[in-house]
C-alpha atoms as a PDB file:
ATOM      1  CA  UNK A   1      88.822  38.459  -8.524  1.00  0.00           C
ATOM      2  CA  UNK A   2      87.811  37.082  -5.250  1.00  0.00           C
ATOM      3  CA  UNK A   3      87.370  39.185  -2.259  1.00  0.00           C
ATOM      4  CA  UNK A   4      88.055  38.992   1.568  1.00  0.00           C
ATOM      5  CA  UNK A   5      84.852  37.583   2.937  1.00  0.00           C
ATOM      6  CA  UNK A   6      84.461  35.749  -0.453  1.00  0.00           C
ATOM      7  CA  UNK A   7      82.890  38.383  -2.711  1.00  0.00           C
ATOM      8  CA  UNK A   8      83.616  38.138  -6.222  1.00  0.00           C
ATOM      9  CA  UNK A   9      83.973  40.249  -9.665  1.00  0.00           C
ATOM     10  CA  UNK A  10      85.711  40.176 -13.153  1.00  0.00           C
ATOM     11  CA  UNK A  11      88.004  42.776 -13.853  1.00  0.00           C
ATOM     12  CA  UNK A  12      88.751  43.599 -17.874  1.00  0.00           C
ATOM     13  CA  UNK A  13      90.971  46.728 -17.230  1.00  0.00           C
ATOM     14  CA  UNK A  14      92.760  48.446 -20.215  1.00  0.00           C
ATOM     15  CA  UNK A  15      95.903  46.444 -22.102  1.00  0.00           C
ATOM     16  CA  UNK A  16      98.762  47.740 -20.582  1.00  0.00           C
ATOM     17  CA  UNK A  17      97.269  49.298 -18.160  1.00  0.00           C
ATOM     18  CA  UNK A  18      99.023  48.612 -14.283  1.00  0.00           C
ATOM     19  CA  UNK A  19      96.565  48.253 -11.555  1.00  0.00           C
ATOM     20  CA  UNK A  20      96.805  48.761  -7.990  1.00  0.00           C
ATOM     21  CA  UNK A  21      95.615  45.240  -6.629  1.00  0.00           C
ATOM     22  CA  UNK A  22      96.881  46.315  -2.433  1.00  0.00           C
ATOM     23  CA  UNK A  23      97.778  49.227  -1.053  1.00  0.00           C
ATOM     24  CA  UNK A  24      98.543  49.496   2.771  1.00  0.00           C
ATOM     25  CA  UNK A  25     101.149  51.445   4.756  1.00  0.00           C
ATOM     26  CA  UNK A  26     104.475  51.291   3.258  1.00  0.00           C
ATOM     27  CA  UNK A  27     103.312  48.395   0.580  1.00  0.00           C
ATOM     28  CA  UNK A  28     101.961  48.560  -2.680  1.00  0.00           C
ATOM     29  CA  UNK A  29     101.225  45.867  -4.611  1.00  0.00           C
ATOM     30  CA  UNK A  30     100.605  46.572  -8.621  1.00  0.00           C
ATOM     31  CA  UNK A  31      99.659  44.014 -11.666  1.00  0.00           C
ATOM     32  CA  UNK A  32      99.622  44.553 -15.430  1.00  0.00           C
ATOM     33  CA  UNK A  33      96.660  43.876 -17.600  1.00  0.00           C
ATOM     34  CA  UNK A  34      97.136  42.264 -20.910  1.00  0.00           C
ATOM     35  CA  UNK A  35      94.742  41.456 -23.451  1.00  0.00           C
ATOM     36  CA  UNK A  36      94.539  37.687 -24.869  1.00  0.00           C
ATOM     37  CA  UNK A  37      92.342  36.131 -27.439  1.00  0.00           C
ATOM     38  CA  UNK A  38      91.903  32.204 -26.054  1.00  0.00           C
ATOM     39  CA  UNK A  39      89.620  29.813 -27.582  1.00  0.00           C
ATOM     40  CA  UNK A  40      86.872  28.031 -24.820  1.00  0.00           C
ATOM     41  CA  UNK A  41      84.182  25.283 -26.136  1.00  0.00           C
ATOM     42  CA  UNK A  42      83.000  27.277 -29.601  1.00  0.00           C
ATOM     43  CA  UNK A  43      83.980  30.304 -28.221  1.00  0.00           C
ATOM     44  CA  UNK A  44      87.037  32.806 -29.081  1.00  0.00           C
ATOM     45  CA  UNK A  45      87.448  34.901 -26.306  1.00  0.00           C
ATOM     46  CA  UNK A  46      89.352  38.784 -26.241  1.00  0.00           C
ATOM     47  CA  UNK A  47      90.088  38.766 -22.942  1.00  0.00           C
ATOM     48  CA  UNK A  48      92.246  40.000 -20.129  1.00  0.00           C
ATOM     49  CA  UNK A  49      94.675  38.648 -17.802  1.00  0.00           C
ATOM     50  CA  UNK A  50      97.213  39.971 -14.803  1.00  0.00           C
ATOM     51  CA  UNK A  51     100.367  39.229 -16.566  1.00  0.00           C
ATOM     52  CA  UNK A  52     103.365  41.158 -14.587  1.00  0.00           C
ATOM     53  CA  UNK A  53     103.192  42.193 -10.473  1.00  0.00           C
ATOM     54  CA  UNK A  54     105.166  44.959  -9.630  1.00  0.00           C
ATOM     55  CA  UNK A  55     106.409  45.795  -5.896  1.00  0.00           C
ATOM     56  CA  UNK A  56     107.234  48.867  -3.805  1.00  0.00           C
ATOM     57  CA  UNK A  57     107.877  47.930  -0.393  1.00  0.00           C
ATOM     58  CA  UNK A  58     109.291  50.449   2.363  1.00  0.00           C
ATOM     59  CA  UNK A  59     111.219  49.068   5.503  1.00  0.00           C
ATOM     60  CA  UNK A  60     109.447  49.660   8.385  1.00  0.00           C
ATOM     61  CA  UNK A  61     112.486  49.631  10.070  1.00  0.00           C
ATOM     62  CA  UNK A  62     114.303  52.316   8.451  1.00  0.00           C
ATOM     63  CA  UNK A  63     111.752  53.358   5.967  1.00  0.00           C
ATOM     64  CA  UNK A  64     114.078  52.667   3.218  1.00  0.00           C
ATOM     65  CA  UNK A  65     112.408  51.800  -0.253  1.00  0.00           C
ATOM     66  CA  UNK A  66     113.118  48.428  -2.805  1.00  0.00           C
ATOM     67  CA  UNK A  67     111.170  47.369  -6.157  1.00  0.00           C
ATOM     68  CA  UNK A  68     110.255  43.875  -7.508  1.00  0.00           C
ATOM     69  CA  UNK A  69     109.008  43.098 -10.548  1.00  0.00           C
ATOM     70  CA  UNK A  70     108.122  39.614 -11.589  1.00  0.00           C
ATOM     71  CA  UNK A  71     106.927  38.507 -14.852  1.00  0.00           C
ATOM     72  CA  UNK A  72     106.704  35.142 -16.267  1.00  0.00           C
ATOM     73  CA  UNK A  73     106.685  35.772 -19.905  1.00  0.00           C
ATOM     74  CA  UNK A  74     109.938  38.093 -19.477  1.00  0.00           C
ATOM     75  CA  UNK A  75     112.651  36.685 -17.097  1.00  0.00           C
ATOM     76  CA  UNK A  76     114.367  37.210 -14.593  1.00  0.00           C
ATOM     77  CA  UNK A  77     112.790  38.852 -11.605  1.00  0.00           C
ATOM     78  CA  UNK A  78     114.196  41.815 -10.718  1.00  0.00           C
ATOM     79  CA  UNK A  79     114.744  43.464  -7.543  1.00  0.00           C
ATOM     80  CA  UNK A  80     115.653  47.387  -7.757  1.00  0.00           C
ATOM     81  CA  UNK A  81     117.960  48.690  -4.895  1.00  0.00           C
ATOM     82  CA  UNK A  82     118.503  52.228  -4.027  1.00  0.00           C
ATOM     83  CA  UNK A  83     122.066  52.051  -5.774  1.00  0.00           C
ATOM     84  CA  UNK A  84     121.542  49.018  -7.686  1.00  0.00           C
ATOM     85  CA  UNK A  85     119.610  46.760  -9.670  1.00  0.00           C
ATOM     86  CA  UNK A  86     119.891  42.436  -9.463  1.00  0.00           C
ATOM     87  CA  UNK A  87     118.226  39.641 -10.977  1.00  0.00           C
ATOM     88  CA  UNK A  88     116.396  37.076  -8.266  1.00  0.00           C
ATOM     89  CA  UNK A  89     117.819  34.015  -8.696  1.00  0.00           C
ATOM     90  CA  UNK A  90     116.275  30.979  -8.033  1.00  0.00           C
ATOM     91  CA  UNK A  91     115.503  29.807  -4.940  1.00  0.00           C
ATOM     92  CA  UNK A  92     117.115  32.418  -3.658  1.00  0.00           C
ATOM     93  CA  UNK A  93     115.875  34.135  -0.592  1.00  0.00           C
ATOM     94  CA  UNK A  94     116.630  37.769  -0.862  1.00  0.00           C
ATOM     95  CA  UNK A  95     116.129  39.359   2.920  1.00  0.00           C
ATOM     96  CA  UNK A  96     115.504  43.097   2.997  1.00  0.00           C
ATOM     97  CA  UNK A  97     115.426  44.107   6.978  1.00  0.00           C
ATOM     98  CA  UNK A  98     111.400  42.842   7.638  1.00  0.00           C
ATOM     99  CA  UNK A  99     110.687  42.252   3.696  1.00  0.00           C
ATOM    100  CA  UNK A 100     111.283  38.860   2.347  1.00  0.00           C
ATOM    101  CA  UNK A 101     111.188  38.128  -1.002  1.00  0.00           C
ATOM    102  CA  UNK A 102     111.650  34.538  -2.948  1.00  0.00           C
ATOM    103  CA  UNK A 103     111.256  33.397  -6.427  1.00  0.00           C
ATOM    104  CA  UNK A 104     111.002  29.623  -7.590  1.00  0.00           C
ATOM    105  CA  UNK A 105     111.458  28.740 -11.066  1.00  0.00           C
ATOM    106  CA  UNK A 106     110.559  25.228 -13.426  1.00  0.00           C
ATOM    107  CA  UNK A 107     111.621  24.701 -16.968  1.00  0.00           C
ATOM    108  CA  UNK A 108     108.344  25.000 -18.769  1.00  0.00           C
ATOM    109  CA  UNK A 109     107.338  27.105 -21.615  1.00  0.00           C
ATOM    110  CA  UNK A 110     108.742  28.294 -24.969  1.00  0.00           C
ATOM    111  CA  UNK A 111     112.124  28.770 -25.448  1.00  0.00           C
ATOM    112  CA  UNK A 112     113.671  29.678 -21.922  1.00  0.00           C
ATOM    113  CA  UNK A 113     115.307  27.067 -20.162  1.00  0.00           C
ATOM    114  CA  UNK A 114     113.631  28.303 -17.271  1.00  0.00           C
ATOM    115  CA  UNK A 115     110.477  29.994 -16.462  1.00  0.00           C
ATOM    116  CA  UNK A 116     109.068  31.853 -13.438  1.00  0.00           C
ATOM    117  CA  UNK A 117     106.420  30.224 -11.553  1.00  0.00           C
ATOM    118  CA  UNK A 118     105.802  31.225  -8.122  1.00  0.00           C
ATOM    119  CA  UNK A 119     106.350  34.610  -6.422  1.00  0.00           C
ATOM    120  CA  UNK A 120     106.161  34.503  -2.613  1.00  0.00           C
ATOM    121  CA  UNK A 121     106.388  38.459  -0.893  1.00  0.00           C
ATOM    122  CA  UNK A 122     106.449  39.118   2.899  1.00  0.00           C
ATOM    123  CA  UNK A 123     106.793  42.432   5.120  1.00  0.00           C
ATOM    124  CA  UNK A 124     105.456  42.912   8.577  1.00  0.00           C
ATOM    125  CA  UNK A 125     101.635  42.798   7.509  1.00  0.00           C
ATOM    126  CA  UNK A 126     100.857  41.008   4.366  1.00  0.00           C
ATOM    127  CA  UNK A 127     101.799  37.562   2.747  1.00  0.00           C
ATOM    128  CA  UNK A 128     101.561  37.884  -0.997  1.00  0.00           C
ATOM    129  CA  UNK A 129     102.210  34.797  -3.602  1.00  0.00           C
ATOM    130  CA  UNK A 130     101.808  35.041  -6.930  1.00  0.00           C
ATOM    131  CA  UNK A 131     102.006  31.790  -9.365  1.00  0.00           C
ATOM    132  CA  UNK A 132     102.647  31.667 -12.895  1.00  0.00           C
ATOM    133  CA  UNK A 133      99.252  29.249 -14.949  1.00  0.00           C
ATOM    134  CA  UNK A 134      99.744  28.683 -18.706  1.00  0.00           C
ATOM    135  CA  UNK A 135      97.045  30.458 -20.370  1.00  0.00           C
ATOM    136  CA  UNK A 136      95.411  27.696 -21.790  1.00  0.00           C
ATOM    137  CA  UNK A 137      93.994  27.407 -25.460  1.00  0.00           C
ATOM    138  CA  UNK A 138      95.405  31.217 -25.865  1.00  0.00           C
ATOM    139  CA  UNK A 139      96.124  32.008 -29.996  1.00  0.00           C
ATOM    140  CA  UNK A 140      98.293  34.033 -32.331  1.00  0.00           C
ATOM    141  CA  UNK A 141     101.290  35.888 -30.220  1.00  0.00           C
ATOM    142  CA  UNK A 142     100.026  35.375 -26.463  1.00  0.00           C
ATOM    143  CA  UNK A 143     100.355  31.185 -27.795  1.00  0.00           C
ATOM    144  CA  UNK A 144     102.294  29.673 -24.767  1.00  0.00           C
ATOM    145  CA  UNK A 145     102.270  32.313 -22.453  1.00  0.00           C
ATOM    146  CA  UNK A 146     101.535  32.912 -18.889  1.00  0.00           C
ATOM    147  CA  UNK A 147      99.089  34.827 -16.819  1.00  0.00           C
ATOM    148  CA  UNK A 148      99.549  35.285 -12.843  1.00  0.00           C
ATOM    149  CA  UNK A 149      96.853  34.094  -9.913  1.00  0.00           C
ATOM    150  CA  UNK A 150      97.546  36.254  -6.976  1.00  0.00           C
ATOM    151  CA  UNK A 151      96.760  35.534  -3.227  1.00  0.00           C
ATOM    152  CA  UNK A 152      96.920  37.888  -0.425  1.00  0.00           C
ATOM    153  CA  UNK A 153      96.869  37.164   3.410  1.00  0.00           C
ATOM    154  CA  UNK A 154      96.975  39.481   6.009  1.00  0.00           C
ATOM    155  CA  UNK A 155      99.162  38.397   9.322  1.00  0.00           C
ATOM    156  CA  UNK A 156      97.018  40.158  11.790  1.00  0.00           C
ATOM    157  CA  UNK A 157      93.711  42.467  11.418  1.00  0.00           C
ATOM    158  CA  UNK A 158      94.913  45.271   8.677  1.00  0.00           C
ATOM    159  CA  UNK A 159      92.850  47.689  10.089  1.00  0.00           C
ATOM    160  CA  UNK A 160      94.650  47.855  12.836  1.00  0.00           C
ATOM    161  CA  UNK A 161      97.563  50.261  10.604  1.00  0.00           C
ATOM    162  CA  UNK A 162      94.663  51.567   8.826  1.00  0.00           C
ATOM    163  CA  UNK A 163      92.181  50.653   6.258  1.00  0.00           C
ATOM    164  CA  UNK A 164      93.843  48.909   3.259  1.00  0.00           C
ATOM    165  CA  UNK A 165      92.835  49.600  -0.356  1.00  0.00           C
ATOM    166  CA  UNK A 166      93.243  48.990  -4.155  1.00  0.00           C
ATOM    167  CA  UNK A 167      91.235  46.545  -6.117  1.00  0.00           C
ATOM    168  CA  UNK A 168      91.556  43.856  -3.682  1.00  0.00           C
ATOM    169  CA  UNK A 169      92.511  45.412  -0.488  1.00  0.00           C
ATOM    170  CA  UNK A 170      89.741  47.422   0.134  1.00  0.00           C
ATOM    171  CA  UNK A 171      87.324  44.132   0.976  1.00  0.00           C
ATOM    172  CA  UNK A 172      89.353  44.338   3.961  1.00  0.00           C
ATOM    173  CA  UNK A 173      86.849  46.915   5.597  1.00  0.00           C
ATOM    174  CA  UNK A 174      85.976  44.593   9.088  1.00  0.00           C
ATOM    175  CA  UNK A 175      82.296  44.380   8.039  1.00  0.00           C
ATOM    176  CA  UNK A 176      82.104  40.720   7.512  1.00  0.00           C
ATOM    177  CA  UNK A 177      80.028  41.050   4.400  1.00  0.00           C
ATOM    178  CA  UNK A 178      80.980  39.567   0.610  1.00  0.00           C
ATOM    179  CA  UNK A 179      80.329  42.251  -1.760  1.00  0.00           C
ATOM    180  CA  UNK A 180      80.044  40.960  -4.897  1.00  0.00           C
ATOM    181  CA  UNK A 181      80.294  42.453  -8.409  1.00  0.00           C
ATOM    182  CA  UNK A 182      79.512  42.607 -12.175  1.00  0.00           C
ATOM    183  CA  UNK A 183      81.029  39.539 -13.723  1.00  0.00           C
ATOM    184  CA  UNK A 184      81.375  38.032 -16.947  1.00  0.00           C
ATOM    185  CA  UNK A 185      79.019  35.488 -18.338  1.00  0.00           C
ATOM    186  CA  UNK A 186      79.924  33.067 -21.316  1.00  0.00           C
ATOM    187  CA  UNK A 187      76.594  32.264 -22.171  1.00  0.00           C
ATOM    188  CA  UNK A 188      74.931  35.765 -22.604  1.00  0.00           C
ATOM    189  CA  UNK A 189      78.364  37.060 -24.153  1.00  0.00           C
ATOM    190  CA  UNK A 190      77.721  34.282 -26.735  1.00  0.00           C
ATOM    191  CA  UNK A 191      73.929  35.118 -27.437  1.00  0.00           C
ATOM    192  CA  UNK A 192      75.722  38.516 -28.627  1.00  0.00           C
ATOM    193  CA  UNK A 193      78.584  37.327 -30.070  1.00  0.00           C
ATOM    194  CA  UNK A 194      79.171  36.879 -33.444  1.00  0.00           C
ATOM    195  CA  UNK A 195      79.962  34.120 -35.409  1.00  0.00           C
ATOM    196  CA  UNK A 196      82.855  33.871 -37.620  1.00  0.00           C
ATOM    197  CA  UNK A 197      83.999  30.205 -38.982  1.00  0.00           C
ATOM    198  CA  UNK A 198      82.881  28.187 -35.953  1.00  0.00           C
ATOM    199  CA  UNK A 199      83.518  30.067 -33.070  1.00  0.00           C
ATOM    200  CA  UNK A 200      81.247  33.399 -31.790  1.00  0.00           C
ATOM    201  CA  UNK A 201      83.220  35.986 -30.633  1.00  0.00           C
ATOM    202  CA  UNK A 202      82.811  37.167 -27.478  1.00  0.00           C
ATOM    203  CA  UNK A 203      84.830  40.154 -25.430  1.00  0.00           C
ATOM    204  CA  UNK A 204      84.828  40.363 -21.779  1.00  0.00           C
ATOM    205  CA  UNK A 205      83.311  43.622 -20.469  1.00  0.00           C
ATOM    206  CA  UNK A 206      82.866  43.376 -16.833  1.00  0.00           C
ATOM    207  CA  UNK A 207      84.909  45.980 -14.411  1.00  0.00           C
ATOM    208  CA  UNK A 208      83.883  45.060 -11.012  1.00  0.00           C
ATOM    209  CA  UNK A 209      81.474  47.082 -11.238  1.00  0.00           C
ATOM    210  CA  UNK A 210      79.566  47.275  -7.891  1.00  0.00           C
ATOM    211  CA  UNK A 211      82.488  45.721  -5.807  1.00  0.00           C
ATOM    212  CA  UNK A 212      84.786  48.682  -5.609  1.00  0.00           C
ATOM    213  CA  UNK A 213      84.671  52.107  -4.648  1.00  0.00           C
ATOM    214  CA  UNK A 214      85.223  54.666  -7.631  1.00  0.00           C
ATOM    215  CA  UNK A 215      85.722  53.307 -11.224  1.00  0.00           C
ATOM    216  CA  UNK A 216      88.388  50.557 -12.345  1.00  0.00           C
ATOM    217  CA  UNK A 217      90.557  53.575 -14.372  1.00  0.00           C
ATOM    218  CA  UNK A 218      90.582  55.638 -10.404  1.00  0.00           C
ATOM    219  CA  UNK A 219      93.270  52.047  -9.967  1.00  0.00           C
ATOM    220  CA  UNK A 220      95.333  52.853 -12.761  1.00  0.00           C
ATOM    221  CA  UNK A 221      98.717  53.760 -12.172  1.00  0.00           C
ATOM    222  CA  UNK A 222     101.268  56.339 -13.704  1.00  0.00           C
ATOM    223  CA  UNK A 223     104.300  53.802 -13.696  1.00  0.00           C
ATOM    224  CA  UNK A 224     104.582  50.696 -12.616  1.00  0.00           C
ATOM    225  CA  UNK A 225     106.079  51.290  -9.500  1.00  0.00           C
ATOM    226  CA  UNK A 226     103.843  54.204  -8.344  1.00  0.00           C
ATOM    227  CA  UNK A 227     102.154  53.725  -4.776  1.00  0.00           C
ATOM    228  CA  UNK A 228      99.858  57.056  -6.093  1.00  0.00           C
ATOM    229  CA  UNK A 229      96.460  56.386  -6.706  1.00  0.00           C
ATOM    230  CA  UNK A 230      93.307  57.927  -6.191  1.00  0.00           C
ATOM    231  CA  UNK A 231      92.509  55.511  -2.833  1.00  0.00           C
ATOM    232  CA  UNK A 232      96.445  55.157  -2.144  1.00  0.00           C
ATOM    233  CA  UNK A 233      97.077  53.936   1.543  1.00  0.00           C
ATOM    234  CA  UNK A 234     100.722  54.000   1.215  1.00  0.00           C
ATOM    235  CA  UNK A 235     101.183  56.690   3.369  1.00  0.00           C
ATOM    236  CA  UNK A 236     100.257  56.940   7.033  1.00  0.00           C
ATOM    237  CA  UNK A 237      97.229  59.102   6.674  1.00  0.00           C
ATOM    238  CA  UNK A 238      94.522  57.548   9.513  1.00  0.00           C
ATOM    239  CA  UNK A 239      92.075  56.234   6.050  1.00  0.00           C
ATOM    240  CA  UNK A 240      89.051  53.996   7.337  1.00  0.00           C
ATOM    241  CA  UNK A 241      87.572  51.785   5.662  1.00  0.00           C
ATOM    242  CA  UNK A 242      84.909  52.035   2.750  1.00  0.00           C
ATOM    243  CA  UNK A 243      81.095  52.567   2.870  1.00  0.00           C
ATOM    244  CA  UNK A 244      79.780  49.522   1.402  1.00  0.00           C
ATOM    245  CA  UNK A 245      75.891  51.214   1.745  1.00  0.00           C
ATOM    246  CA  UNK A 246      77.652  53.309  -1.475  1.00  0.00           C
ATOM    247  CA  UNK A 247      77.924  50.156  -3.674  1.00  0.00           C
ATOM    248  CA  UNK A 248      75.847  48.420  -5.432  1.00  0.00           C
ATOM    249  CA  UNK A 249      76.986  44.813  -5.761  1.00  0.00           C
ATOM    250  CA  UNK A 250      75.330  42.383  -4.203  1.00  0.00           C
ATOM    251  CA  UNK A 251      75.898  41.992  -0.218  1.00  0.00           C
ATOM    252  CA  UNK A 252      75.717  38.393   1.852  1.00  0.00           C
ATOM    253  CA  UNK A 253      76.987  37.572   4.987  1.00  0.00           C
ATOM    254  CA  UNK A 254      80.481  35.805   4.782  1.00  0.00           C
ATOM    255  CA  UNK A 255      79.476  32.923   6.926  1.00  0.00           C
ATOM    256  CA  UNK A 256      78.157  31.329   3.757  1.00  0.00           C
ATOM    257  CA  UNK A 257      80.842  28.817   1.820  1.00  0.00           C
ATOM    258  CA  UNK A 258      83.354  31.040   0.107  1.00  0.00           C
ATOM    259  CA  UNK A 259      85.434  29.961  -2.646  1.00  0.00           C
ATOM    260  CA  UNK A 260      88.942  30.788  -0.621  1.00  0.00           C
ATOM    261  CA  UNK A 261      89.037  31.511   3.122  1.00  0.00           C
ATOM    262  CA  UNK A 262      87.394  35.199   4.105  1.00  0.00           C
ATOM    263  CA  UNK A 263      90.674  36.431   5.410  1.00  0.00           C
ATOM    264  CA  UNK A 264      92.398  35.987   2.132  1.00  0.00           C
ATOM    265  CA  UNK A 265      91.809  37.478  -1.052  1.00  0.00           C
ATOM    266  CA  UNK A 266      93.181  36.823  -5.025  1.00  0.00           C
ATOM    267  CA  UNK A 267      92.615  36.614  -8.299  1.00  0.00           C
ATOM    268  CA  UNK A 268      92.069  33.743 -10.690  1.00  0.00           C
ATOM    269  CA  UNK A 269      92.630  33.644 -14.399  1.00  0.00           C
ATOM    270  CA  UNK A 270      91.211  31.090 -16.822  1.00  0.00           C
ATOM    271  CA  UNK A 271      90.045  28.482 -14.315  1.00  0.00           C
ATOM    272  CA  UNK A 272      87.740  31.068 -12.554  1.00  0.00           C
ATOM    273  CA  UNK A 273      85.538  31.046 -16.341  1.00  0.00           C
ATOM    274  CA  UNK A 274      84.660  27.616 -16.031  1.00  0.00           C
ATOM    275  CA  UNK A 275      83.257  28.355 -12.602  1.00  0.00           C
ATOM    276  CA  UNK A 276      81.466  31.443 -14.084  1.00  0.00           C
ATOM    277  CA  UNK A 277      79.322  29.503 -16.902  1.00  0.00           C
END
């Protein structure tokens, strides 16, 4: 993951598991974990990836409430109405009062004619695009599929609504400061790995430890569309933002040379271990 102000952490999570990755007035933003074994150099990795992104966005306007869920490896989109449910189809610009919402697609991958690749999500406060990547070198069943790199952008200072939150959203906290976390390294994993054949066997471990408030399970949600969590902004309820005295990661000004600009924030998959070794 990196973090407004260009902080940094790896994130395992649980397989399955749906994370809250933004939450902010009347917007959360969720992603599902799944586990993949990929093969890197003489390493065979069991690893994680953000693999689905689920939406629940409320009007401003009226307050009214629509879902959009976007998966790569299980076309179409979907977009979930109050009286009705509708594939996204390509190219297509669906236009909800002040939420936007647009899907492009390219014929790549197993056996679909077409597959998802980009995501693009916009309400009154946030910009959110979320692009399909192969998983490269992944093995057995996950062979072929696709994991999803997120970017967020606010429009205008969140903190002005209130102090956003969720795995990524709470680096938003106007301090100006990268806080970075626990991360995964290839080259100690391997000193501990095992070897089987010729490739050690590694598994990722890191949880962002030190980056975010609470625990990665206190971002687990109860269904995919859920805006309840233990830190959930969703609501109007006045939140500020976090303490970052109360974590431990390690703190540097953001006027150093981030990886992505400091007001933006995202995740990387496979390309972000490289960068790691």
């Amino acid at each position: 993951m990196i973090l407004a102000h260009g902080g940094r952490a790896d994130f395992r999570g649980k397989n399955g598991g749906v994370y809250c990755l933004l939450s902010h007035l009347n917007l959360a933003l969720n992603a599902g974990i799944s586990f993949v074994t990929f093969r890197m150099w003489n390493l065979r990795i069991m690893g994680s990836f953000f693999t689905e992104l689920y939406l629940a966005a409320r009007s401003f306007d009226t307050l009214a409430l629509i879902h959009f869920e976007f998966a790569p490896n299980f076309p179409p989109a979907m977009l979930h109405l109050t009286n009705s449910t509708q594939p996204l189809r390509a190219s297509e610009l669906f236009v909800f009062e002040d939420i936007t919402i647009k899907v492009e697609h390219q014929g790549l991958g197993k056996s679909s004619t077409h597959r998802l690749t980009q995501g693009a999500i916009s309400n009154k406060g946030w910009t959110i695009l979320a692009t399909a990547k192969p998983i490269t070198r992944a093995v057995g069943d996950n062979a072929g599929n696709f994991q999803l790199d997120f970017q967020l952008n606010p429009k205008e200072n969140p903190l002005k609504l209130q102090a956003p939150h969720g795995l990524l959203g709470q680096s938003w906290d106007g301090d100006d400061i990268a806080v970075s976390g626990r991360t995964d390294n290839l080259t100690q994993m391997k000193q501990m790995g095992a070897k089987v054949g010729e490739f050690f066997e590694v598994t990722t471990r890191a949880q962002a430890e030190g980056a975010i408030e609470g625990v990665g399970d206190d971002y687990l949600v109860l269904s995919p569309f859920s805006s309840k969590f233990k830190f959930s902004r969703f609501e109007n309820t006045g939140a500020q933002p976090r303490n970052i005295t109360l974590l431990s990661g390690f703190k540097q000004h953001a006027d150093y040379k981030a990886p992505q600009s400091p007001e933006s924030a995202g995740t990387t998959g496979i390309d972000a271990i490289y960068k790691n070794e």
